[in-house]
Protein backbone atom coordinates (compact mmCIF):
# COMPACT_ATOMS: atom_id res chain seq x y z
CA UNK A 1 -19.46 -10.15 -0.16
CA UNK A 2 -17.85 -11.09 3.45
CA UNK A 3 -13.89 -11.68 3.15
CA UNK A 4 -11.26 -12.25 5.40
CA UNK A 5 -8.07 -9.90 5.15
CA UNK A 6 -5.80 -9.85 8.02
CA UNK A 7 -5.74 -11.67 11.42
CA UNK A 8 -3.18 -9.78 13.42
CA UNK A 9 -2.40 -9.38 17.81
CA UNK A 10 -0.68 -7.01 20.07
CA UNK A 11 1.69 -9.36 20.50
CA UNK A 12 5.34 -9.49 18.39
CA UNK A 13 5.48 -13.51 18.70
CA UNK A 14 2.20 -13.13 16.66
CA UNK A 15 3.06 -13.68 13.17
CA UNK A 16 0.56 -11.34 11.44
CA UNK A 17 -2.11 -13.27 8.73
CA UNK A 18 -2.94 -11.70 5.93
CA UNK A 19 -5.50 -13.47 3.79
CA UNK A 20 -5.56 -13.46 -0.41
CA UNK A 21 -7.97 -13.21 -2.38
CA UNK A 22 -9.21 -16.65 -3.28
CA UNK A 23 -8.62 -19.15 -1.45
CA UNK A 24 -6.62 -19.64 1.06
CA UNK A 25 -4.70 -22.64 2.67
CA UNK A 26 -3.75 -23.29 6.18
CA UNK A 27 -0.83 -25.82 6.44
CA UNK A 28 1.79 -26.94 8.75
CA UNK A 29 5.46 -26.41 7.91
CA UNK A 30 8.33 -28.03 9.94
CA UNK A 31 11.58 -25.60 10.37
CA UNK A 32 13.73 -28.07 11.91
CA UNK A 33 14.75 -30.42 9.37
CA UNK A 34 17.65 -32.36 11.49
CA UNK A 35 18.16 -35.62 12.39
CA UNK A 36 17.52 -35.01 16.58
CA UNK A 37 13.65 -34.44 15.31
CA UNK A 38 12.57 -37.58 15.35
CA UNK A 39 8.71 -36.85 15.62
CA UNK A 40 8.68 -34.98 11.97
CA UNK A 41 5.17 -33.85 12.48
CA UNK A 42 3.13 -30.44 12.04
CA UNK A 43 0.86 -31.06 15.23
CA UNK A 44 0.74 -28.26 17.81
CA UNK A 45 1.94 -25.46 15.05
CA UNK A 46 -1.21 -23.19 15.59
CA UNK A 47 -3.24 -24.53 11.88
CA UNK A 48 -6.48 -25.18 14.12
CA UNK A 49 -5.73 -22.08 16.43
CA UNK A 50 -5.74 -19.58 13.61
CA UNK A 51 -9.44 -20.27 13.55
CA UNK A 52 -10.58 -20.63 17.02
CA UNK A 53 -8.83 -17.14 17.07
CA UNK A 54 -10.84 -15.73 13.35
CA UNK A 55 -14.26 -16.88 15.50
CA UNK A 56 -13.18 -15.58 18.98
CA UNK A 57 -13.17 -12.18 16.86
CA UNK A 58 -16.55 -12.93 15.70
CA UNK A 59 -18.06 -13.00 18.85
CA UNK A 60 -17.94 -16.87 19.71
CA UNK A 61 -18.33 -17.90 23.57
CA UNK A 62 -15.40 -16.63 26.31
CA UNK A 63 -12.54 -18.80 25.70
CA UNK A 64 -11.73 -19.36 29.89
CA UNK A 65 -9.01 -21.83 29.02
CA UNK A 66 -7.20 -18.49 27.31
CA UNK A 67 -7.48 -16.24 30.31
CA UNK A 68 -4.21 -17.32 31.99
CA UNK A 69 -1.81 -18.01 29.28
CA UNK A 70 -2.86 -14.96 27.02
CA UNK A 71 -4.07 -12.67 29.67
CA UNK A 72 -2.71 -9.82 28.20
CA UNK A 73 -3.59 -10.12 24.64
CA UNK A 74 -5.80 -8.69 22.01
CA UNK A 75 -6.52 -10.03 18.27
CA UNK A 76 -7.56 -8.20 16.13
CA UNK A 77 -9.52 -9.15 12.75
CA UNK A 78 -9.94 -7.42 9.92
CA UNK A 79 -12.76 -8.10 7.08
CA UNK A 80 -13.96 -6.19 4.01
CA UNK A 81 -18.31 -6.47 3.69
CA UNK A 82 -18.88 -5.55 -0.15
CA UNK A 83 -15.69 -3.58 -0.96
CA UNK A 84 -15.74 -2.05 3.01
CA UNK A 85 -12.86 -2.42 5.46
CA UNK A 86 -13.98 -3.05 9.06
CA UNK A 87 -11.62 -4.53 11.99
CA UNK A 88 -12.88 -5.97 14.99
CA UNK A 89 -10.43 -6.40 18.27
CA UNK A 90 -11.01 -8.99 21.25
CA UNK A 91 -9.22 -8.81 24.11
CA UNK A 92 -8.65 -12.32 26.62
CA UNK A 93 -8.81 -10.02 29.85
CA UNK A 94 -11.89 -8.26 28.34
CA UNK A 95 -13.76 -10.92 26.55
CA UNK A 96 -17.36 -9.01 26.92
CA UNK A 97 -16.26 -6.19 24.78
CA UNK A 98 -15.82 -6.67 20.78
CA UNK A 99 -14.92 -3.32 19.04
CA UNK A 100 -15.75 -2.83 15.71
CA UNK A 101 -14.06 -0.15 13.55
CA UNK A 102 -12.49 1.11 17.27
């Protein structure tokens, strides 16, 4: 069995994901609650991000739109295949390279 367990960067801004077992949910939540946000909307939060970043670490196509603004980062994902924990890290700057397990 393939599972997802923890979607992590190099990054401190990155807020760590670490997946249950089950499933699992992706939603929007608005922090500001006060009356100068008018818009009250969840767009632009990072819910469809998390998984263009969970296939970028599964060896989809060279994101070039990510090579300017996240230069400098590497995700890392980390899965469990029948019991097994494996990681695999993709770096923006060095998109040809996938490591697996380091």
């Amino acid at each position: 069995m393939f599972k997802l367990v923890n979607l992590s960067a190099n990054k401190e801004t990155f807020h760590d994901i670490t997946f249950k077992d089950g499933l699992n949910v992706v939603m929007g939540y608005q922090y500001d609650k006060s009356e100068s946000n008018k818009k009250n909307t969840t767009n632009g939060i990072g819910k469809s991000l998390i998984i263009k970043i969970i296939d970028f670490c599964l060896a989809s196509d060279k994101q070039k739109e990510w090579l300017v603004p996240l230069a400098d980062w590497i995700f890392t994902l980390t899965i469990s295949v029948d019991g097994k924990k494996h990681t695999l890290s993709r770096a923006i700057n060095k998109q040809n390279i996938i490591l697996f397990d380091n």
